[in-house]
Protein backbone atom coordinates (compact mmCIF):
# COMPACT_ATOMS: atom_id res chain seq x y z
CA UNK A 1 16.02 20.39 -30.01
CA UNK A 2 13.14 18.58 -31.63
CA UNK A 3 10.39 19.95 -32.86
CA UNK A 4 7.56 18.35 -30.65
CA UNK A 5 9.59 20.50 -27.37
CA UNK A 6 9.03 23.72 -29.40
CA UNK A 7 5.45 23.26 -29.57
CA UNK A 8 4.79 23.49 -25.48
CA UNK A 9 3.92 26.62 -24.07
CA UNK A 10 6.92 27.12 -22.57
CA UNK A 11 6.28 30.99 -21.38
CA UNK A 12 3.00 29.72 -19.76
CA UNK A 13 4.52 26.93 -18.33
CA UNK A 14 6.99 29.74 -16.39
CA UNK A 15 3.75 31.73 -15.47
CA UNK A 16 2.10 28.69 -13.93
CA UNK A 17 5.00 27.43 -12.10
CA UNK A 18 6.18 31.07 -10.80
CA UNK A 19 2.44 31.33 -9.14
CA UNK A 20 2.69 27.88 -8.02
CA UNK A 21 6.00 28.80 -6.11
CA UNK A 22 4.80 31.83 -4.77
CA UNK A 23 2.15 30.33 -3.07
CA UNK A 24 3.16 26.58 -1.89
CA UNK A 25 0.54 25.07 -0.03
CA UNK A 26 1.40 21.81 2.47
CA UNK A 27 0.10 18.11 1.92
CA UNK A 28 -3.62 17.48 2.26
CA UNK A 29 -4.20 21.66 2.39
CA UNK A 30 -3.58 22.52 -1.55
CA UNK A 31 -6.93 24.24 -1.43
CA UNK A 32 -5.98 27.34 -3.27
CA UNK A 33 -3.40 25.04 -5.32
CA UNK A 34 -6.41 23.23 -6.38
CA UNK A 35 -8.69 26.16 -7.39
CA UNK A 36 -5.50 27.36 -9.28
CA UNK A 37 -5.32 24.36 -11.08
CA UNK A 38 -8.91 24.12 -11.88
CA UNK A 39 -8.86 28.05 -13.69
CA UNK A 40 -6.17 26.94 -15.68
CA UNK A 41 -8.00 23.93 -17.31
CA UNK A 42 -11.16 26.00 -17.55
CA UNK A 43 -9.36 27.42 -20.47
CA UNK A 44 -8.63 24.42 -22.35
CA UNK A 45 -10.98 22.63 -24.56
CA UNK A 46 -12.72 19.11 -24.75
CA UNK A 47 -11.75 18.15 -20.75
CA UNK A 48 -14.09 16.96 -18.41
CA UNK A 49 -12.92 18.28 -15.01
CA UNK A 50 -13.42 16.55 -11.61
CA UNK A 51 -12.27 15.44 -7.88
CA UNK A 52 -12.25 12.57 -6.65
CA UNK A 53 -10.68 13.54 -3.40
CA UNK A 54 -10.08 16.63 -1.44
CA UNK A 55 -8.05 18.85 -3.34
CA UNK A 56 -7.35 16.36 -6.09
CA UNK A 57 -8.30 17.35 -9.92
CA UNK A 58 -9.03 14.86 -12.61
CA UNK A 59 -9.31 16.06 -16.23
CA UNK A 60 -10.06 13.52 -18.47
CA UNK A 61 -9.66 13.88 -22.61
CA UNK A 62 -11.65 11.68 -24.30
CA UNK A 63 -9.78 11.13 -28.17
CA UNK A 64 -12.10 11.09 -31.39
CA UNK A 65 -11.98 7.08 -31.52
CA UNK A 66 -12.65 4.88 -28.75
CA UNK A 67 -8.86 3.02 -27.29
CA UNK A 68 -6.98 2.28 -24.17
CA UNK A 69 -6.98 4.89 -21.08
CA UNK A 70 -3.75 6.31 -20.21
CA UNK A 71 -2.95 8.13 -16.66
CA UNK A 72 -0.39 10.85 -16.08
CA UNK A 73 0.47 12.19 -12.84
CA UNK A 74 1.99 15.36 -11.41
CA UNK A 75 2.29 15.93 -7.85
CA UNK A 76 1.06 19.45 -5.97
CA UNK A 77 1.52 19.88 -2.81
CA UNK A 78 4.90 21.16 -0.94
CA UNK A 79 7.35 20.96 2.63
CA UNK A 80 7.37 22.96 5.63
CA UNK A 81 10.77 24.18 4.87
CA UNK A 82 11.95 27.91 4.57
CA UNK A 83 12.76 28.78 1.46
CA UNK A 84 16.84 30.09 0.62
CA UNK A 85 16.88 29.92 -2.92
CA UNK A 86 17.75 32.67 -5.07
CA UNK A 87 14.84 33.41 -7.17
CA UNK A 88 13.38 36.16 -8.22
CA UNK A 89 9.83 34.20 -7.44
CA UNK A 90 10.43 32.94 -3.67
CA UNK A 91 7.49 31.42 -1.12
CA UNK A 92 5.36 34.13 -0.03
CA UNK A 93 4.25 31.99 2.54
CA UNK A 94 6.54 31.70 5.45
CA UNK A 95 8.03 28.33 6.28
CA UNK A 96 6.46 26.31 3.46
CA UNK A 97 8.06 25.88 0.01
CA UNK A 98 8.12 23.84 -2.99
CA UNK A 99 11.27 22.09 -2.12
CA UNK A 100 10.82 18.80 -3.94
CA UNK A 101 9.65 20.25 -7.73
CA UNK A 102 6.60 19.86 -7.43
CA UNK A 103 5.54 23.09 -8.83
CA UNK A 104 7.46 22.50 -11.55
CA UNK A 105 5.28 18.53 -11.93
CA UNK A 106 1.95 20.43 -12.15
CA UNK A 107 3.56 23.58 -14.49
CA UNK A 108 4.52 20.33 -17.25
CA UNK A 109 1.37 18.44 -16.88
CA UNK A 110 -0.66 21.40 -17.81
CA UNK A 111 1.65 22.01 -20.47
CA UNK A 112 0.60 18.52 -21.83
CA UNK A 113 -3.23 19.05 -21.05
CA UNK A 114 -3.01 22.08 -23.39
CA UNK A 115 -1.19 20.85 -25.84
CA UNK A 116 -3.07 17.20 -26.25
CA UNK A 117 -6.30 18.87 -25.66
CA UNK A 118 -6.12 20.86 -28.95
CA UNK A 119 -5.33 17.30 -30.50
CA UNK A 120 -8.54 15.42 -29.65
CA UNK A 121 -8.87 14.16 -33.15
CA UNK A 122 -5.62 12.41 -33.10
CA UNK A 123 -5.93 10.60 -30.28
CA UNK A 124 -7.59 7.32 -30.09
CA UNK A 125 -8.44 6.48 -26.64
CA UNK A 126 -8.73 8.50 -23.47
CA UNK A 127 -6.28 10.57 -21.61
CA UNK A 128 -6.87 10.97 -17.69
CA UNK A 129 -4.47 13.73 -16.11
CA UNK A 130 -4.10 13.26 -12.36
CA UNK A 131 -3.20 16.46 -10.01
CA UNK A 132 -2.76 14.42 -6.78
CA UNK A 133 -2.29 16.29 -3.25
CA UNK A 134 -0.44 14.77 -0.35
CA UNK A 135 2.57 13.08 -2.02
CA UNK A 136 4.71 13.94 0.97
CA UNK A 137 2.80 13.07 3.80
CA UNK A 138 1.49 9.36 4.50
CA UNK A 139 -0.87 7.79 3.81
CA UNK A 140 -0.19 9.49 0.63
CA UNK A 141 -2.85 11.08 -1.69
CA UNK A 142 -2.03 8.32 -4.48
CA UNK A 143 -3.12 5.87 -2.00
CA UNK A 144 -6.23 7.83 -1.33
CA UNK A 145 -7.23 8.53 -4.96
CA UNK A 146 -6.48 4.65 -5.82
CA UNK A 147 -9.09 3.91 -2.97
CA UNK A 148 -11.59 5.97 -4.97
CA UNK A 149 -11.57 3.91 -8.04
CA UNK A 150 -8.86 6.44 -10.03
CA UNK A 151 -7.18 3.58 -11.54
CA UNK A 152 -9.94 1.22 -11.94
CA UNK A 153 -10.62 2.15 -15.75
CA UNK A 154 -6.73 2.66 -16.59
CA UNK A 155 -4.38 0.95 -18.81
CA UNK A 156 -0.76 2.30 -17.68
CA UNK A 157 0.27 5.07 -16.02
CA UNK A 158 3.23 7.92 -15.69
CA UNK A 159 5.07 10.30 -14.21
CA UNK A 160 8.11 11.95 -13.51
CA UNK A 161 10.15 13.45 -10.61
CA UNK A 162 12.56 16.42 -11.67
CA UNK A 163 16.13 15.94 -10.38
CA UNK A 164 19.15 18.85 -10.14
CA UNK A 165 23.03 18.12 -10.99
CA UNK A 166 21.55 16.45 -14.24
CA UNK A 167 21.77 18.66 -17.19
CA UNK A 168 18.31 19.81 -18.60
CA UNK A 169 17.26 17.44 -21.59
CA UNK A 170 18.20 14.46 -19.93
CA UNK A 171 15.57 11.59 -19.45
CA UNK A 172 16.88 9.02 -16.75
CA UNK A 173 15.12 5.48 -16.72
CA UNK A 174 14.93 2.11 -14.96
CA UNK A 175 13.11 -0.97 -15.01
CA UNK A 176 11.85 -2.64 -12.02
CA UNK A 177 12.40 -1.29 -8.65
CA UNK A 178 12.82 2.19 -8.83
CA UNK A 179 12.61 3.61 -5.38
CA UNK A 180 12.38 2.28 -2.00
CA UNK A 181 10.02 2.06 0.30
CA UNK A 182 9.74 4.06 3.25
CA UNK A 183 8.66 3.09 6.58
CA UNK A 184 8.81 4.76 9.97
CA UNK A 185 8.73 3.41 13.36
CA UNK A 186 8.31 5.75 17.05
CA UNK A 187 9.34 4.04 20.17
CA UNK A 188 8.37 5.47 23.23
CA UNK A 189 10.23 3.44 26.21
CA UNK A 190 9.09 3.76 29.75
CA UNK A 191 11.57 2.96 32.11
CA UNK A 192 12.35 4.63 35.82
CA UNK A 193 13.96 7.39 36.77
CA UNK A 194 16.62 8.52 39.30
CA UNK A 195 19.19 10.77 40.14
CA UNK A 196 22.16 10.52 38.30
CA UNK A 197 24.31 9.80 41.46
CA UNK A 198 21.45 5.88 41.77
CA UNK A 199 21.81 4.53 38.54
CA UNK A 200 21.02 1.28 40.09
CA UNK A 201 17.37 2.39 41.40
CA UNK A 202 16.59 3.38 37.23
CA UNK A 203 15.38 1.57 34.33
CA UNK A 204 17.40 3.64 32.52
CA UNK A 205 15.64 4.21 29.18
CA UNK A 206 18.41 5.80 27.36
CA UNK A 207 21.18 3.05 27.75
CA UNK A 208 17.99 1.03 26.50
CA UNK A 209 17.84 2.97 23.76
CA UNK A 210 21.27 3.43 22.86
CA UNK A 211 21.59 -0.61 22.51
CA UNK A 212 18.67 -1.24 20.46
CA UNK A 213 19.87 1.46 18.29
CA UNK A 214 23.19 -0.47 18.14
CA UNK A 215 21.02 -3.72 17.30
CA UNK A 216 18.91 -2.66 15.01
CA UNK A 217 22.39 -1.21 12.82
CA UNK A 218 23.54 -5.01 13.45
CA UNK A 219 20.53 -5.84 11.20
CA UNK A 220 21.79 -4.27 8.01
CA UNK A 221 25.40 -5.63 8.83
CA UNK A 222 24.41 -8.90 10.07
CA UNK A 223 21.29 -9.90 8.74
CA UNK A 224 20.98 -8.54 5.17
CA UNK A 225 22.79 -9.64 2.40
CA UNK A 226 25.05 -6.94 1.32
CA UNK A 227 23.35 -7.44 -2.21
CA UNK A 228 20.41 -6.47 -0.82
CA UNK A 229 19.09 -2.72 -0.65
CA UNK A 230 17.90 -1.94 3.27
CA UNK A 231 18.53 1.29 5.03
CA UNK A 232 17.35 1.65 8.54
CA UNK A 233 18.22 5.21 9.69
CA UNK A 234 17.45 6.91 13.44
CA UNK A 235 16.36 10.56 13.04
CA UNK A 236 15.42 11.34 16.74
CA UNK A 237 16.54 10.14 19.70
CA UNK A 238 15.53 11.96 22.58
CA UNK A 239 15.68 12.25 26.61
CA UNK A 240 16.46 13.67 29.63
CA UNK A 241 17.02 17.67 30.28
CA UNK A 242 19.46 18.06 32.71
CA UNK A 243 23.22 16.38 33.09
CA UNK A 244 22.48 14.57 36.81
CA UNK A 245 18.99 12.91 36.34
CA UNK A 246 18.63 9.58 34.21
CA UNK A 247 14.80 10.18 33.10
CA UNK A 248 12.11 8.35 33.01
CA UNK A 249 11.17 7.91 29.21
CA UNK A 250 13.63 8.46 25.66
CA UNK A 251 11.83 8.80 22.33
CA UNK A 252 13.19 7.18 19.18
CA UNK A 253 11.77 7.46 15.98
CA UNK A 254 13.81 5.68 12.57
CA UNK A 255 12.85 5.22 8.99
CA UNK A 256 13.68 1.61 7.14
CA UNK A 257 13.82 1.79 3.25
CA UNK A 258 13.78 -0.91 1.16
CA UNK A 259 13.70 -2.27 -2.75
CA UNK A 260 12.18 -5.66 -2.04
CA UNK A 261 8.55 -6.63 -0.23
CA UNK A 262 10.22 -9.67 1.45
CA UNK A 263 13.14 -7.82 3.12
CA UNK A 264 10.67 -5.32 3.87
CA UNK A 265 8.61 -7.69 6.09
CA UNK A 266 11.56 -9.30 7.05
CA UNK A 267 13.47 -6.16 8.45
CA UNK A 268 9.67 -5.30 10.56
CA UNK A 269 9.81 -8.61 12.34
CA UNK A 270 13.34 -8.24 13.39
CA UNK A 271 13.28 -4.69 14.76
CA UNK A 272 10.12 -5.60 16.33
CA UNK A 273 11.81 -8.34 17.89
CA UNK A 274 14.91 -6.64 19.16
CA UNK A 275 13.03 -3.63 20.68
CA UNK A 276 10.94 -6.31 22.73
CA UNK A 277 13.78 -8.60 23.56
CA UNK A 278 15.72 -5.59 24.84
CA UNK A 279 12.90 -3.87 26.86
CA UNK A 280 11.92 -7.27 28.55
CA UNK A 281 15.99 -7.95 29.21
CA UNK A 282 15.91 -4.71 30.85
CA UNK A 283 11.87 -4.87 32.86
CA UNK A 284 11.21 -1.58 30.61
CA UNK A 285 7.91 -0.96 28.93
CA UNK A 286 7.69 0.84 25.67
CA UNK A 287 4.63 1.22 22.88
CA UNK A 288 5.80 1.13 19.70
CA UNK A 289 3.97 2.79 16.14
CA UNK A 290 5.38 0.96 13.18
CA UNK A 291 3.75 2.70 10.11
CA UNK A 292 4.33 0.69 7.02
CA UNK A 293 4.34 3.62 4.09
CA UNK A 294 5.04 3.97 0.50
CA UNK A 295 5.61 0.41 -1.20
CA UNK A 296 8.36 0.60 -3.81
CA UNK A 297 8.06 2.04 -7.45
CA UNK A 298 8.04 -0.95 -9.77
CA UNK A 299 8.55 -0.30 -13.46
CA UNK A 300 6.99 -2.26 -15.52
CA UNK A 301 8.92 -3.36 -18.64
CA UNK A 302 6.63 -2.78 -21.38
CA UNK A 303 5.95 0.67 -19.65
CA UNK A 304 9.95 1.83 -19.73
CA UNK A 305 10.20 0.72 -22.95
CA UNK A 306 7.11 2.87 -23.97
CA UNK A 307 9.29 5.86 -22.10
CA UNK A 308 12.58 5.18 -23.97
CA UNK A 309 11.13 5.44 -27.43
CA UNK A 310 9.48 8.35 -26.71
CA UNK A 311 12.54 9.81 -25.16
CA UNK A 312 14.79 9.00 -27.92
CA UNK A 313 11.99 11.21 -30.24
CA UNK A 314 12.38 14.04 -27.68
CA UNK A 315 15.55 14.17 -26.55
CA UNK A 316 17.85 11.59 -28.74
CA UNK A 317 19.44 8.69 -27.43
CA UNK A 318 22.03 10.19 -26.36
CA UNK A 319 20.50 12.08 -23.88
CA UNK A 320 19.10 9.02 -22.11
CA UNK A 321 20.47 7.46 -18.83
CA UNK A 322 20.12 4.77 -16.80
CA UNK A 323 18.84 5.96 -13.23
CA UNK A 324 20.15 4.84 -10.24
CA UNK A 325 18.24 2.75 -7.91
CA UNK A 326 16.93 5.60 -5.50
CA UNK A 327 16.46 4.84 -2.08
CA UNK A 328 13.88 7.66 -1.01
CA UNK A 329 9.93 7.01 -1.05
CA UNK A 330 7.70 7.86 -3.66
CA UNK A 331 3.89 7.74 -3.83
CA UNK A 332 3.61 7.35 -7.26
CA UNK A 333 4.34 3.72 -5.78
CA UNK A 334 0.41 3.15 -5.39
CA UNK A 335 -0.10 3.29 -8.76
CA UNK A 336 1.88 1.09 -9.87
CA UNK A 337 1.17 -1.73 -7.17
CA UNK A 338 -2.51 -1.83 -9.19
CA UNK A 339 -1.39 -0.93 -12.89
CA UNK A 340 1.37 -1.33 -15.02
CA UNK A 341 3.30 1.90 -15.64
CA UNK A 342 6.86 3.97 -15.25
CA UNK A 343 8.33 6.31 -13.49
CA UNK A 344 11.13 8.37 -14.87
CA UNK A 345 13.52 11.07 -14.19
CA UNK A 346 14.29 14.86 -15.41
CA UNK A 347 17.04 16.47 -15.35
CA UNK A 348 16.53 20.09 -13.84
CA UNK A 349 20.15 21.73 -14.39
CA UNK A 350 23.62 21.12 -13.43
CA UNK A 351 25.45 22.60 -10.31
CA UNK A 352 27.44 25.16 -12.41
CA UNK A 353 23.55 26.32 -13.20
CA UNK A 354 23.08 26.98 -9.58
CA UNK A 355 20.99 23.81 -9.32
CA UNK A 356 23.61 21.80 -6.75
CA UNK A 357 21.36 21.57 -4.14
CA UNK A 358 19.10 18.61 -4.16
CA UNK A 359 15.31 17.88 -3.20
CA UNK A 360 14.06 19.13 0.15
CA UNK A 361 16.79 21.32 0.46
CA UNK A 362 15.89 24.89 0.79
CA UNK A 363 18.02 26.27 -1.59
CA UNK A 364 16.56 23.76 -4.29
CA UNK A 365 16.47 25.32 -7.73
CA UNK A 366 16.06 23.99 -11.50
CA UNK A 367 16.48 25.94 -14.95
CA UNK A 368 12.96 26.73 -16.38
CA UNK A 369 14.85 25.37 -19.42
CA UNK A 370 13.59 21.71 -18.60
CA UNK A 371 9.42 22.32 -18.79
CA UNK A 372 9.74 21.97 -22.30
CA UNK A 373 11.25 18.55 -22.19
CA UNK A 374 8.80 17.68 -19.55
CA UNK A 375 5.95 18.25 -21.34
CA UNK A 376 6.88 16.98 -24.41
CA UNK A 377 7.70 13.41 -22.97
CA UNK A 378 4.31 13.65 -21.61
CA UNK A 379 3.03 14.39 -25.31
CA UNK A 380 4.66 12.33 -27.08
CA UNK A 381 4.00 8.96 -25.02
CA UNK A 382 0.30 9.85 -25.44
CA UNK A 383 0.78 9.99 -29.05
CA UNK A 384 3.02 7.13 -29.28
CA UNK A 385 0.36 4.86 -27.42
CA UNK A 386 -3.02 6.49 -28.30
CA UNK A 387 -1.68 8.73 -31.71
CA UNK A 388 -4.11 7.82 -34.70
């Protein structure tokens, strides 16, 4: 282990994540998360302390010489999900949890903020650490604390995203797309109902919906390269309540994930197209809510690169991976659609470590193990890019 991971305060890292686990508040709610937050940067020196949105803190460390302005970003807020994960620190409140890591984000970046805020006279330049709410729920907090000027005087920007069945002290990069964005459509058709013994006198809205379902999976197979990265997934499909009545109205609601802005457009107009072509084919109505979310992370070269050299000081070259494009959504996408910067990956602990389960899934669980690493990479890629 190098020397830069012994100097994080590792047993207040634990402390701070532990409280931050026990009491997981949902996106755009982190109030108490956010006064939390707040008391633990009171106790650090030469930060100036702000928000710039609800429940968002800013602390900003301005170095002993004038330089560029680097961002780094942890995440805060958690999932409605009941927590199954054998801890000796679980959710004390019921049906929320920090499912994703984010907990274990915020526990890191303080980490950083106490360790770079006792080094103010070796830093040239200024350091902005970004607590953002919402990351789970569109619009997104990052989008929201981008609309309030959070980039406007910053150079690059980071973060990372903790990830189980990697061993800790492994750093996982990639240049260029590295996640997906994440759409989601609900399509509410009307049609006309009868009894199941009429079907002629219906607009039947679930045989409607059960072949534009079947279209839109012709998209991916027909339509898209196979080169190309584009998931389009149904999550709900739903109708009727007894066996002899065809209903009136089905529900459908489907998320589209993609690496590339043109495919993303591309892969709108087409679903768009078959859900009207259908309906009209068929005289049903429907009102569709197509809610274009996340864009994709994009890693800027010069920004990975930044991330690799201070990963091979931290954790050795060995210990470096390329990561796999990732099809889920991240936030941290806003960011980077204004300023250069790169997104990277943790590893939190391998299954044999009880850490099989992945994000979102209630029995999610990391080794403590990996704050250290965390929060030095942080460190050290201030001190690479601002270090007098």
């Amino acid at each position: 282990m190098t020397n830069i991971q012994e100097q994080m305060p590792q047993t207040e890292m634990v402390k701070w994540r532990r409280h931050l686990h026990r009491h997981p508040e949902l996106s755009f709610h982190e109030v108490e998360t956010a006064k939390y937050i707040q008391k633990v940067l009171a106790d650090f020196p030469n930060l100036e302390v702000s928000s710039l949105t609800e429940n968002s803190v800013i602390a900003i460390l301005k170095g002993s010489k004038p330089g560029k302005t680097i961002a780094l970003r942890a995440d805060i807020d958690a999932l409605p999900i009941t927590e199954e994960a054998d801890v000796d620190f679980p959710s004390e409140n019921p049906g929320v949890m920090h499912a994703c890591g984010h907990d274990t984000h915020t526990a890191m970046l303080l980490g950083a903020v106490k360790t770079l805020s006792s080094m103010q006279d070796k830093i040239a330049g200024t350091v902005k650490f970004i607590f953002q709410p919402a990351e789970e729920e569109p619009p997104g907090g990052a989008k929201l604390l981008v609309e309030a000027g959070v980039m406007d005087d910053v150079d690059m920007v980071f973060g990372l995203h903790i990830a189980p069945n990697i061993p800790v002290g492994m750093i996982g990069t990639r240049k260029g797309a590295a996640s997906a964005s994440s759409d989601v459509f609900t399509l509410k058709i009307q049609g006309k109902g009868s009894h199941g013994s009429t079907p002629e006198l219906s607009i039947d809205p679930i045989m409607i919906g059960v072949e534009i379902i079947n279209n839109l999976n012709n998209i991916v197979s027909r339509n898209i390269s196979p080169f190309s990265n584009v998931v389009i997934s149904i999550g709900e499909f739903n109708a009727g309540k007894t066996a002899n009545v065809i209903p009136d109205t089905a529900q459908i609601q489907g998320t589209i994930r993609t690496n590339d802005k043109e495919l993303r457009q591309f892969v709108k107009q087409r679903i768009e197209a078959i859900i009207d072509n259908v309906c009209d084919m068929y005289g049903a109505a429907y009102d569709l809510d197509y809610l274009l979310g996340y864009s994709e992370v994009n890693n800027d070269s010069h920004a990975t690169d930044l991330v690799l050299a201070a990963a091979e000081k931290v954790v050795g070259k060995e210990k470096i991976f390329e990561a796999p494009k990732m099809m889920g959504g991240e936030d941290f996408s806003a960011y980077t659609d204004v300023k250069p910067g790169s997104f990277f990956i943790l590893g939190g602990g391998t299954a044999a470590e009880g850490c099989g389960y992945m994000n979102h899934h209630p029995k999610f669980k990391v080794m403590e193990d990996c704050f250290k690493t965390g929060a030095a990479m942080h460190t050290q890629i201030i001190l690479d890019i601002l270090g007098q």
